[in-house]
Protein backbone atom coordinates (compact mmCIF):
# COMPACT_ATOMS: atom_id res chain seq x y z
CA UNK A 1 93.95 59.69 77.62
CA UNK A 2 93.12 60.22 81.41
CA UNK A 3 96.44 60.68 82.28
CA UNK A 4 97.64 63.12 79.51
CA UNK A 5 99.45 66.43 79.23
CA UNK A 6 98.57 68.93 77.28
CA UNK A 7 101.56 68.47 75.15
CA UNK A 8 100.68 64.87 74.83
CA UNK A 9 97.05 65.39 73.77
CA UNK A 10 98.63 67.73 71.22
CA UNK A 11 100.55 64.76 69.77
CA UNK A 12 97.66 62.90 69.73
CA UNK A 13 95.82 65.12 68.21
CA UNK A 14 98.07 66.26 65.25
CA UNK A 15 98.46 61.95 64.94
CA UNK A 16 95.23 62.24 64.80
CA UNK A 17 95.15 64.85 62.03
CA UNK A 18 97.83 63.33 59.91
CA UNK A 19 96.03 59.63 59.87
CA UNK A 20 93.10 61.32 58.49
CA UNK A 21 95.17 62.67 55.51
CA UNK A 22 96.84 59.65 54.82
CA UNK A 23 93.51 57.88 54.99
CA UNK A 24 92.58 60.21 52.40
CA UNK A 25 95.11 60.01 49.91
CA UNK A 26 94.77 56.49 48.15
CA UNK A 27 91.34 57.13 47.44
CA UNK A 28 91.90 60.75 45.54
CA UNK A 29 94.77 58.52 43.54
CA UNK A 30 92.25 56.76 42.50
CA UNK A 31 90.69 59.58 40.62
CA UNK A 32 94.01 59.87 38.88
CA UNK A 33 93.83 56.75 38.16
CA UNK A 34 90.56 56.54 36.61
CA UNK A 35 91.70 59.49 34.16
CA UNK A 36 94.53 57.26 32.91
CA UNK A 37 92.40 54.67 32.29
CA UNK A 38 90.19 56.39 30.23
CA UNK A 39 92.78 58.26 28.42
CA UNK A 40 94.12 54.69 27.55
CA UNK A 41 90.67 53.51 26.46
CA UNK A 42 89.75 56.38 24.77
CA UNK A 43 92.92 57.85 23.12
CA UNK A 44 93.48 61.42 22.02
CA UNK A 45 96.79 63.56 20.58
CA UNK A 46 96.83 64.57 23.91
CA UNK A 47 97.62 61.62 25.57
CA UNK A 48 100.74 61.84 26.57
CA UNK A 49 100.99 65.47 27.72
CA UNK A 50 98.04 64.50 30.10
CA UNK A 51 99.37 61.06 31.60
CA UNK A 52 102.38 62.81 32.10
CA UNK A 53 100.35 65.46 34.24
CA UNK A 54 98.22 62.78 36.12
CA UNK A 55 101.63 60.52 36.42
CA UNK A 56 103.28 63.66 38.12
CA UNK A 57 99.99 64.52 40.73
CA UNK A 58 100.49 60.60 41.61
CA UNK A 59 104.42 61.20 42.45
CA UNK A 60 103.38 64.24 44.49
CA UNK A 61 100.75 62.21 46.48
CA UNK A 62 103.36 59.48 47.22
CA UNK A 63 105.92 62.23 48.12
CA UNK A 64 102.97 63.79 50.26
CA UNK A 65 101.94 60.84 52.25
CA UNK A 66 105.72 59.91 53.32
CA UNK A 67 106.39 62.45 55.22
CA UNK A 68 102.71 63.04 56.29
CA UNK A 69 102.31 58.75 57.33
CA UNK A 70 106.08 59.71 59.01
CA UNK A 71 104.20 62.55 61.55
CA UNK A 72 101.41 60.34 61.82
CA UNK A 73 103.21 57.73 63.68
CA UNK A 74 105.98 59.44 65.04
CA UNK A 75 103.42 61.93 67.13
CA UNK A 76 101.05 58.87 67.85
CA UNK A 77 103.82 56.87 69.65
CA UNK A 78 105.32 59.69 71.43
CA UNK A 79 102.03 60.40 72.98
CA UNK A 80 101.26 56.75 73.74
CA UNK A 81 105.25 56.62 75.18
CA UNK A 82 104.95 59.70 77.03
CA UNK A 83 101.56 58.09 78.48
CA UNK A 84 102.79 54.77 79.30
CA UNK A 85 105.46 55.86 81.09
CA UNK A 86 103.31 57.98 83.52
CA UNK A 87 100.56 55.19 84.11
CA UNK A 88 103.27 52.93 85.15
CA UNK A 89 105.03 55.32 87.72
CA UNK A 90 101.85 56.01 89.02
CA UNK A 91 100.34 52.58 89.13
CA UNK A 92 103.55 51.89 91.06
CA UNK A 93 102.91 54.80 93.31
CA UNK A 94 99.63 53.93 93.82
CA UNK A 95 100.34 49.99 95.09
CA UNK A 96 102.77 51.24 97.39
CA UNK A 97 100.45 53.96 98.91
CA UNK A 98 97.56 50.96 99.58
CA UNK A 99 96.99 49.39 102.84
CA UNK A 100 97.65 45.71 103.93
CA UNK A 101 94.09 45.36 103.94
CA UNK A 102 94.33 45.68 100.60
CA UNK A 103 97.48 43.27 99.63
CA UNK A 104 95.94 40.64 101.43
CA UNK A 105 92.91 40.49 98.60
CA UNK A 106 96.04 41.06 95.68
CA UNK A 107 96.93 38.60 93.67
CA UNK A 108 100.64 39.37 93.28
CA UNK A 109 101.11 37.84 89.62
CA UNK A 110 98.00 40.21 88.81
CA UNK A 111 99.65 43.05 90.35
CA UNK A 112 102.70 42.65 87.88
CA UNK A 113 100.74 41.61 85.03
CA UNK A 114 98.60 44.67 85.35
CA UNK A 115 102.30 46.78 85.28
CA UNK A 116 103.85 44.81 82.15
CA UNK A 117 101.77 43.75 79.83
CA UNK A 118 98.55 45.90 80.84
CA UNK A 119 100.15 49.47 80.32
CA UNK A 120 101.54 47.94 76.74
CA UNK A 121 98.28 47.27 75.85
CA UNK A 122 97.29 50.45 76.51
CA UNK A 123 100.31 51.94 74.94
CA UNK A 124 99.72 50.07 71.81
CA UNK A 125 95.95 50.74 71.67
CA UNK A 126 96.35 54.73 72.29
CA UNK A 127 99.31 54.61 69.77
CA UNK A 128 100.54 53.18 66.57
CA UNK A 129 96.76 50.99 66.34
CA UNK A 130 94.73 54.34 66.54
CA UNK A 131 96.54 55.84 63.77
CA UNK A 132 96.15 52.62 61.42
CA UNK A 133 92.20 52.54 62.89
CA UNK A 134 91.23 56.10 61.48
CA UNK A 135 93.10 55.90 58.62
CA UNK A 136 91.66 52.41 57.15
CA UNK A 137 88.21 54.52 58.13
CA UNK A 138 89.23 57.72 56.83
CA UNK A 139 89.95 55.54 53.21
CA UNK A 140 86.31 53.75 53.05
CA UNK A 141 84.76 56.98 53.76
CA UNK A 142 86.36 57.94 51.20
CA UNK A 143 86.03 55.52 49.02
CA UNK A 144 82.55 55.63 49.13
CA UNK A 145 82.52 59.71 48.88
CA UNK A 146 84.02 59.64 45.74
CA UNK A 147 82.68 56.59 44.60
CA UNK A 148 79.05 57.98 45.07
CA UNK A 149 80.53 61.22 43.15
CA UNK A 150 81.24 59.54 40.25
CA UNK A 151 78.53 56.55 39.64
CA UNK A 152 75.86 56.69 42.20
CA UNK A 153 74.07 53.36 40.57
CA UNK A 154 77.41 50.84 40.45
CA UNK A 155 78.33 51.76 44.18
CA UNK A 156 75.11 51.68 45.69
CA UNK A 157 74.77 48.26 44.15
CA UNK A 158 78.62 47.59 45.37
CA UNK A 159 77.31 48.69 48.69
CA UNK A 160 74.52 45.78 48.75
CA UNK A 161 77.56 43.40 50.20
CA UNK A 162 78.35 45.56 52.77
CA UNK A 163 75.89 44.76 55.63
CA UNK A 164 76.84 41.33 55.67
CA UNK A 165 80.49 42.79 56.48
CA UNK A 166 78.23 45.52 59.39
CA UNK A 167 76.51 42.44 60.65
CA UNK A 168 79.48 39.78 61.11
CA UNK A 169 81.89 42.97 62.22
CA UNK A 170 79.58 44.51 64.80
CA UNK A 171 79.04 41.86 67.44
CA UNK A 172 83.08 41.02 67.13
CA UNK A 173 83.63 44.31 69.73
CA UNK A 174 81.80 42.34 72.74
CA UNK A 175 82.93 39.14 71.64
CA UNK A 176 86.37 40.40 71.68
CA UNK A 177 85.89 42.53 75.17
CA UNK A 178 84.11 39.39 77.03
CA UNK A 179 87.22 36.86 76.01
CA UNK A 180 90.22 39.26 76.46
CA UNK A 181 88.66 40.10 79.98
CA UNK A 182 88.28 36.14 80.93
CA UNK A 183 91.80 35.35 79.17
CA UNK A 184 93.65 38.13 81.14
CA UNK A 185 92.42 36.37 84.64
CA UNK A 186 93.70 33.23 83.47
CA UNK A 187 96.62 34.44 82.47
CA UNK A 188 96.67 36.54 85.66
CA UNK A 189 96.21 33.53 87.93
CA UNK A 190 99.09 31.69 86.21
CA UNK A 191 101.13 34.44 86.65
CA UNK A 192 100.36 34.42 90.43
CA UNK A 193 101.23 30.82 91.02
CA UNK A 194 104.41 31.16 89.06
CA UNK A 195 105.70 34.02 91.24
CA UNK A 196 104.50 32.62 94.63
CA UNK A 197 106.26 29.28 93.49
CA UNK A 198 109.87 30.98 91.97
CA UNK A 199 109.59 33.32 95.47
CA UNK A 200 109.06 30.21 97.89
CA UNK A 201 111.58 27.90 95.69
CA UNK A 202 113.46 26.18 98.66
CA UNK A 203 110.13 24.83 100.40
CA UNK A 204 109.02 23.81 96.73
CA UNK A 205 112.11 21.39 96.51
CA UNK A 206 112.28 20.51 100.48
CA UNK A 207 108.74 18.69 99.81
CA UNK A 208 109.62 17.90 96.49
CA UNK A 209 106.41 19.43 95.19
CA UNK A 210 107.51 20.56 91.82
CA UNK A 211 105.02 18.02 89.89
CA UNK A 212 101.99 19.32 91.73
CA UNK A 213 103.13 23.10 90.96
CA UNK A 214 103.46 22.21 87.15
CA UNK A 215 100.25 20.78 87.37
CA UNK A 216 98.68 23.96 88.90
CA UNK A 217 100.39 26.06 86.67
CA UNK A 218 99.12 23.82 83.28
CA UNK A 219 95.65 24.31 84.63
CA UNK A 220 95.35 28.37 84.34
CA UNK A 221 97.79 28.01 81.21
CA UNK A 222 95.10 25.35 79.86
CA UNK A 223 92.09 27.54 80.60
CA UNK A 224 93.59 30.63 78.83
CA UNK A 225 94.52 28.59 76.33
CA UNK A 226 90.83 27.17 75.53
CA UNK A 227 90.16 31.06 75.48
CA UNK A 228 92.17 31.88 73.12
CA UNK A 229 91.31 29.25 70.62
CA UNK A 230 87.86 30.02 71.24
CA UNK A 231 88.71 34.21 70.69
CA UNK A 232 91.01 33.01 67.58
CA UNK A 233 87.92 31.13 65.78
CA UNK A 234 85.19 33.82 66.30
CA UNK A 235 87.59 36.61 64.86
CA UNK A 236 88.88 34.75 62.08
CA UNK A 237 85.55 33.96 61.37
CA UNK A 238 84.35 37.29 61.45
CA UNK A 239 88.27 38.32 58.92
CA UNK A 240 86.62 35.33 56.65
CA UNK A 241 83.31 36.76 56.25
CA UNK A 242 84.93 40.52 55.53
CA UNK A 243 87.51 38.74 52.69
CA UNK A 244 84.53 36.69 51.01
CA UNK A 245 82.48 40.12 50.75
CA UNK A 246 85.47 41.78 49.09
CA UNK A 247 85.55 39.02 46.37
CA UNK A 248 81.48 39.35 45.97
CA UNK A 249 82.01 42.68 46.00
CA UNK A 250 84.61 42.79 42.91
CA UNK A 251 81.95 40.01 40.70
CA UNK A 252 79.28 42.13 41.45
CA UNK A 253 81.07 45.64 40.54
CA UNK A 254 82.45 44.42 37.04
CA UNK A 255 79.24 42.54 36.25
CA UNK A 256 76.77 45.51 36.85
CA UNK A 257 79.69 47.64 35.19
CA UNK A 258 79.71 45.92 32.30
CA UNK A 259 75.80 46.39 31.91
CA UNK A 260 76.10 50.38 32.19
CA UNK A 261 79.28 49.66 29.27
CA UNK A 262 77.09 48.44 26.85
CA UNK A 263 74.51 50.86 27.99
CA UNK A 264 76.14 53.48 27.77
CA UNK A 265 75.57 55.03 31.47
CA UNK A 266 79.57 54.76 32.02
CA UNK A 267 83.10 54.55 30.88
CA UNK A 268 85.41 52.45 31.83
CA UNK A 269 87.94 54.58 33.59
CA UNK A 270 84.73 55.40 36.47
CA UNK A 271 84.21 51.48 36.50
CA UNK A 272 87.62 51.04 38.31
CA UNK A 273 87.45 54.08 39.81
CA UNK A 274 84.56 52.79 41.81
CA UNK A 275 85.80 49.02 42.11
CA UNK A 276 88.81 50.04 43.29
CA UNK A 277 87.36 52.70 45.66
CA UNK A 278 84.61 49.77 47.18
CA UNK A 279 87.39 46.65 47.43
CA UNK A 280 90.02 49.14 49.25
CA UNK A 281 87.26 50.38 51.13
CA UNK A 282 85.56 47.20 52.12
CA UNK A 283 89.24 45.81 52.43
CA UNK A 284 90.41 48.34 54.87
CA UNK A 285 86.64 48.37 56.78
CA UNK A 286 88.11 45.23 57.86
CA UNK A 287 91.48 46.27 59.03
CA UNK A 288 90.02 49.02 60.73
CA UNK A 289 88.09 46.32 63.08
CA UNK A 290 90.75 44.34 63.39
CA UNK A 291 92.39 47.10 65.60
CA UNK A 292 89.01 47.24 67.81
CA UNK A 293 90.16 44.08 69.36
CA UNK A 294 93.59 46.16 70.46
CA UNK A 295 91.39 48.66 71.66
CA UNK A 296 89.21 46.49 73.33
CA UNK A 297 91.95 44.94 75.53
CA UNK A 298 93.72 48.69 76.16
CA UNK A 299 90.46 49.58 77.20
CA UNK A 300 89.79 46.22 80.11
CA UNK A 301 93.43 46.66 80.99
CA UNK A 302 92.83 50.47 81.35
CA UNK A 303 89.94 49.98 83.83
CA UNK A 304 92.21 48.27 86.15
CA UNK A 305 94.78 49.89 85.84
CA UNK A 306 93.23 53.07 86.92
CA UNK A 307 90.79 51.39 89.32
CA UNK A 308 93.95 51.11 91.48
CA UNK A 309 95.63 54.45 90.56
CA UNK A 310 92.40 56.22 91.70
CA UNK A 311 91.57 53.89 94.64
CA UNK A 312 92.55 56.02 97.95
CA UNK A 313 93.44 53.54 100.79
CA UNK A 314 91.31 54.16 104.23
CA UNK A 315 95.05 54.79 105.58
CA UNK A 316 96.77 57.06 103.34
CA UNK A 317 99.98 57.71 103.93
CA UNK A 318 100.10 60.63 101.59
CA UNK A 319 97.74 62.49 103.82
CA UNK A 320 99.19 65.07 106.16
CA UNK A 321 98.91 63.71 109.58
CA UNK A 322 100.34 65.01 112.99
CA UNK A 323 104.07 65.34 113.55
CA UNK A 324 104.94 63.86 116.83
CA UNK A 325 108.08 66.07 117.96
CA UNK A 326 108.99 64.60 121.16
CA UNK A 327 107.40 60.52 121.78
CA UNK A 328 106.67 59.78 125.33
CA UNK A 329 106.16 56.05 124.28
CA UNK A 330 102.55 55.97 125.86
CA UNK A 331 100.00 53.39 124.09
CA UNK A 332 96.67 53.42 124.79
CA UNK A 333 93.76 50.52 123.20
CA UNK A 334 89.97 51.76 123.88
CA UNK A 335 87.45 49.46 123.33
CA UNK A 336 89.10 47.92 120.51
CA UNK A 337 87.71 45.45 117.86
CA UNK A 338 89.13 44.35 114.83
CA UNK A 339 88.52 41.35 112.45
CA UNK A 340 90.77 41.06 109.03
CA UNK A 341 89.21 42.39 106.30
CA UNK A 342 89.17 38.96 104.61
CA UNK A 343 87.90 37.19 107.79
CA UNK A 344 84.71 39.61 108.47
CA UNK A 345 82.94 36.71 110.62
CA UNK A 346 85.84 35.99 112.78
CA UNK A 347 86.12 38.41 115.57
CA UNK A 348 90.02 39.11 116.50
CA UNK A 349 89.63 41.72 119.23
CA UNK A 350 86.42 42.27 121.35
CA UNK A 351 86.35 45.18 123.82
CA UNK A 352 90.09 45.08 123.89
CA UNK A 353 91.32 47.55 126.51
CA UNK A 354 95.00 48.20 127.52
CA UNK A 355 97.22 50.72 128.56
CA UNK A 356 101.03 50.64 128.20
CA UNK A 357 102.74 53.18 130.07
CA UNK A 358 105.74 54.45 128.76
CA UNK A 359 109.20 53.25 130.12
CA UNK A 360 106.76 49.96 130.99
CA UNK A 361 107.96 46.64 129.09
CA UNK A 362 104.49 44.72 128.64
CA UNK A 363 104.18 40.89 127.64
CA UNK A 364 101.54 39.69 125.74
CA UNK A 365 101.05 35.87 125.70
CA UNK A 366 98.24 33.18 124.69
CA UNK A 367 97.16 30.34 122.74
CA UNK A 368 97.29 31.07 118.44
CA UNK A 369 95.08 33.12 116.88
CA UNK A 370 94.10 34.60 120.18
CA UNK A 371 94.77 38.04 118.71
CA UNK A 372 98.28 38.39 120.14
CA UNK A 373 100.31 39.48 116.72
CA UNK A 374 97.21 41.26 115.92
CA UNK A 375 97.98 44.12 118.64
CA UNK A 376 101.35 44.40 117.44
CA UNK A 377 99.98 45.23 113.53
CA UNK A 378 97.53 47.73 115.04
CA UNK A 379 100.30 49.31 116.93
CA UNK A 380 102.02 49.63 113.69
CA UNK A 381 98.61 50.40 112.08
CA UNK A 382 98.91 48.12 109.40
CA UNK A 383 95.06 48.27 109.53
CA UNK A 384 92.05 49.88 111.30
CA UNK A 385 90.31 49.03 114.22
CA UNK A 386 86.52 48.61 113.06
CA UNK A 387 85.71 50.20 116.36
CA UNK A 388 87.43 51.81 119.24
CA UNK A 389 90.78 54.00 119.07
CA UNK A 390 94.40 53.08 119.11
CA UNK A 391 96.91 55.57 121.24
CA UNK A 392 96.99 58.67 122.23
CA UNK A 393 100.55 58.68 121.60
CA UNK A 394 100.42 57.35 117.76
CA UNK A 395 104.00 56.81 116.42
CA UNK A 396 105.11 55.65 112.46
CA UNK A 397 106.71 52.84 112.80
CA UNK A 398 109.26 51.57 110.02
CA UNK A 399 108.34 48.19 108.72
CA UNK A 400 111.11 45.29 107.89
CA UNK A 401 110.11 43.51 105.31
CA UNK A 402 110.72 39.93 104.39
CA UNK A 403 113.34 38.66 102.53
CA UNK A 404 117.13 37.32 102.78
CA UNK A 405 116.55 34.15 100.86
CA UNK A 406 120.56 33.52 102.08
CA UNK A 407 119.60 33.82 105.76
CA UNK A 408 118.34 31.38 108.22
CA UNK A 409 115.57 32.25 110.33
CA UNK A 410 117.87 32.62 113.41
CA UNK A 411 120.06 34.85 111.38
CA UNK A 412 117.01 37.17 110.00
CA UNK A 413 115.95 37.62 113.92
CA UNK A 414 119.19 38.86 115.05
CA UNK A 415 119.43 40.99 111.93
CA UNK A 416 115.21 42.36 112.69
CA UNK A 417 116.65 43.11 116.50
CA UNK A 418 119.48 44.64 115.73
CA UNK A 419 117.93 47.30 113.19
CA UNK A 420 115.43 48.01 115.69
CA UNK A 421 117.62 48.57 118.13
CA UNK A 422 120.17 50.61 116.50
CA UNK A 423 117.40 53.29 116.32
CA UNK A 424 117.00 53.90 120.04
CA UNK A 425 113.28 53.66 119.96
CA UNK A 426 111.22 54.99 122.02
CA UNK A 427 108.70 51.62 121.87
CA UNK A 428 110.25 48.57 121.27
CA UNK A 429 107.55 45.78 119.77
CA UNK A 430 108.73 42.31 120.38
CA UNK A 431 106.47 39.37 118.20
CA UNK A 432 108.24 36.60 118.65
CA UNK A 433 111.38 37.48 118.14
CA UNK A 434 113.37 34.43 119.38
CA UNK A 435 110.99 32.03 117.82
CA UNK A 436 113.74 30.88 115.65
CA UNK A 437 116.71 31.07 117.56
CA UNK A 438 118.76 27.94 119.08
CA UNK A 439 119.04 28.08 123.44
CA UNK A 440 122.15 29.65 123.38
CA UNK A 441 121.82 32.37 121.10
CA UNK A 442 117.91 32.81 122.73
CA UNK A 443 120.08 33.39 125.80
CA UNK A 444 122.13 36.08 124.32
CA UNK A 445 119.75 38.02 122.75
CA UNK A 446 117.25 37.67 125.58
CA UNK A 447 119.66 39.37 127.85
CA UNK A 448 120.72 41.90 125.54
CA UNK A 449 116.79 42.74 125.28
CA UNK A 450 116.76 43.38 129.41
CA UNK A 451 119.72 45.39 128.59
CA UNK A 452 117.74 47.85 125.83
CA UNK A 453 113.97 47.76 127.51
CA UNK A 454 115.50 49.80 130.39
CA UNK A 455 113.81 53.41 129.84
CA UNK A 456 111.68 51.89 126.90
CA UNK A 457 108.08 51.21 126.14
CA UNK A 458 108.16 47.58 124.95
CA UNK A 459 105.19 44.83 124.17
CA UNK A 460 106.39 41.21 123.46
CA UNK A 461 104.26 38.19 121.81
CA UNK A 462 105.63 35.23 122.40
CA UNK A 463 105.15 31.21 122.82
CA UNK A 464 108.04 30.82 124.99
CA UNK A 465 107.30 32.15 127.97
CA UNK A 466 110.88 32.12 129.12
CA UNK A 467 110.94 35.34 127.35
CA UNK A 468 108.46 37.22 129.30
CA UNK A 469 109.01 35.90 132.85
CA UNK A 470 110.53 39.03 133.89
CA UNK A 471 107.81 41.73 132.08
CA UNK A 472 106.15 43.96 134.35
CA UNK A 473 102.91 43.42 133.15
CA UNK A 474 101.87 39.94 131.81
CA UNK A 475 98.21 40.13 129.52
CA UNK A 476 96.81 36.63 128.92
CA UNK A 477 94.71 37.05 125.75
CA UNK A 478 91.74 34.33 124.94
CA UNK A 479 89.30 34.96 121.84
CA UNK A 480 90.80 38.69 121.53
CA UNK A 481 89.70 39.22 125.18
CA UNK A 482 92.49 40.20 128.03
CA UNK A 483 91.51 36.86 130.58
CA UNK A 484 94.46 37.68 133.13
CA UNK A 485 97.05 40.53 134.00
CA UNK A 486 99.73 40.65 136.36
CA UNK A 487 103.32 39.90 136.61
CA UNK A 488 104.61 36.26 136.41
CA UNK A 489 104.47 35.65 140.63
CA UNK A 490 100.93 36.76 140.29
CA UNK A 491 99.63 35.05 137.72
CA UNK A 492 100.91 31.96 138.66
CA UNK A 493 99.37 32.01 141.85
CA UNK A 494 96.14 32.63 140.20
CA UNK A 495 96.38 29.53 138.94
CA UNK A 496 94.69 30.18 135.71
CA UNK A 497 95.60 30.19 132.10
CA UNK A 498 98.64 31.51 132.19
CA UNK A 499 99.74 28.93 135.43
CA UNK A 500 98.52 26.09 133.08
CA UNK A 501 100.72 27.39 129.89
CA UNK A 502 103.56 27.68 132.80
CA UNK A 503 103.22 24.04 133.70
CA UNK A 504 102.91 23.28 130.01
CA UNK A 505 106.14 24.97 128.99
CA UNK A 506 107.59 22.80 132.12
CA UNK A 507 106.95 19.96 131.12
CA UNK A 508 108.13 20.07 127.46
């Protein structure tokens, strides 16, 4: 009930009301019931007038608990709706307001697990199961109230079965917890590999690697299902040991009932009363821990669920920052160093210092994983530096996401340049942008690139260094250090790294 309204909480709490009543009614008909009995056994001239009486309280009751077991669920399941639909849209809110730091630790089929079936668990355990939870309770407190009322003797000695039911019933709450916890990661997990395999469905079938993604996919299925078998046993095992109970409950009852018959110390009628009082009470004791294990899964699904709803991302986007009016395309690194969140032993970017002026098209080239792409997602501050400062002149940048599944990688390139330029920005950032592009069509777009860096701040990261022959500023990156800077005359005189990846290039 984090999440609730105040109107919601009042649902929940006249549900909450109402199960009690209907919790409470079987057992007072079973005072009724008693009084027929013993106007049966033990007749009178006024039989029927009071049978007729009794029959008509009974009618009432049933009449009662209708529209009372109605309310019950009806204000229950509002609530729970009302709920579930909030926890979702902010769940959803909340994934979209982390950082990529944070999607690159996600498990995607988690993610969506977490938003289907882990806000209906919650739904149903806040809902429909807590009404049915208090009122089995509300009806063996009962029972036993009124069964103590009438013959304190028979029930405590109907009550000498009921630790075994305390004892098996108890430890089934952590057994429950500990296996819905494991069985939700494995189902999690399977999840995960089904939606990175449906997503990725072409390179699945170009290396024909369909068996060994069944295979992966059996595993997590095969490892929730041991859970589950294992969870099944243990709870029907504890439902087994409740049932017997009720049964040694009844032969118990009747025989020590029959002993205070032929004592003396009890009519019938209160014999039934309080066997019928103990086996619905025992009965529903039962039921009413049977719905634990529902609230045991809302409640592991609810602690992720709002572990991400109250997480607040290092960069928030829902904090007010400062409004850049007027962008003078300036970017400025200071002592920069950055390693991926997931790679904390690998340094990236050591002391990195640059400064791109604006107007000033700047290439960045170097071997892989020299921390090239990396200045481009800083730029975009898709993360953090762990030390140093990025700008003065921060901009928001809008992101193009993946996707296209009907494009070819050319085709998604010329697409990604064309809604980039079509903006007029201010800072153009180039990472390999004609990576997949045939020579012709390289040619084209290269030139139409010249074209648009005029007046621009612009950064490339490329492999082909065809591309950034004709930068202004060439920075040679090596183990997220800047080795060499220049333009392309200069640096091939130098004759260093970048006059080797020249020759290189040449000879392929």
């Amino acid at each position: 009930l984090k999440y609730a309204s105040s109107f919601e909480l009042f649902l929940c709490i006249v549900g909450i009301i109402m199960s009690c009543l209907v919790g409470s009614a079987m057992p007072v008909s079973f005072l009724f019931f008693s009084d027929i009995i013993n106007e049966f056994i033990y007749p009178t001239n006024s039989n029927i007038n009071a049978i007729e009486t009794l029959v008509q309280r009974f009618a009432i009751i049933g009449l009662a608990t209708f529209f009372v077991a109605f309310w019950q669920m009806f204000c229950l399941q509002l609530s729970a709706k009302l709920q579930a639909k909030r926890i979702r849209r902010l769940f959803y809110e909340a994934v979209l307001r982390q950082d990529v730091a944070w999607f690159d630790k996600l498990n995607v089929g988690t993610a969506i697990t977490q938003l289907t079936e882990g806000v209906d668990k919650i739904e149903t355990g806040i809902g429909e199961k807590l009404g049915l939870c208090i009122q089995f309770l509300l009806i063996f407190v009962s029972g036993l109230i009124i069964g103590f009322t009438k013959n304190w003797k028979l029930s405590l000695v109907a009550c000498s079965v009921f630790p075994l039911v305390v004892v098996a019933v108890g430890s089934m709450g952590l057994i429950m917890r500990k296996f819905s916890v494991k069985e939700r990661v494995a189902y999690s997990k399977a999840n995960g590999i089904a939606g990175e395999v449906l997503s990725s469905i072409r390179t699945i079938f170009a290396f024909e690697g369909q068996i060994k993604e069944m295979v992966r996919y059996e595993s997590e299925l095969g490892t929730a299902e041991k859970l589950g078998v294992r969870r099944s046993i243990l709870f029907n095992c504890v439902l087994g040991c409740t049932d017997a109970s009720v049964y040694v409950l009844i032969a118990v009852t009747f025989w020590y009932g029959i002993v205070m018959i032929n004592d003396g110390d009890a009519a019938a009628g209160d014999i039934i009363l309080v066997v019928f009082a103990m086996i619905f009470g025992g009965s529903t004791l039962g039921q009413s821990f049977q719905q634990f294990d529902h609230f045991n899964a809302a409640k592991v699904a609810a602690a992720e669920i709002y572990e991400t709803i109250d997480r607040i991302p290092p960069i928030d986007k829902r904090t007010p920052g400062k409004i850049i009016e007027k962008l003078s395309g300036e970017i400025v690194f200071r002592n920069v160093c950055f390693e991926y969140p997931l790679r904390k032993d690998v340094k990236i970017l050591q002391d990195f210092n640059l400064t791109i002026r604006s107007g000033q098209t700047i290439a960045i080239v170097g071997p892989s994983s020299s921390g090239k792409s990396t200045v481009i997602q800083l730029i975009q501050r898709f993360y953090n530096p762990s030390r140093g400062e990025v700008g003065p002149d921060y901009p928001e940048f809008t992101f193009i996401s993946e996707g296209g599944g009907g494009l070819s990688g050319g085709q998604k390139q010329h697409i990604a340049i064309a809604r980039a330029l079509i903006r007029n920005p201010r800072i153009l950032l180039l990472d390999e942008a004609t990576s997949a592009l045939d020579t012709r069509s390289e040619a084209a777009v290269q030139k139409a690139l010249e074209n648009a860096r005029v007046g621009r701040t612009v950064v490339i990261v490329a492999h082909r260094l065809s591309t950034v022959r004709d930068a202004d500023v060439i920075m040679v990156v090596d183990g997220g250090v800047i080795k060499e800077s220049g333009n392309h005359s200069e640096l091939v005189k130098m004759n260093g790294i970048y006059a080797k990846l020249v020759r290189k290039s040449e000879r392929i």
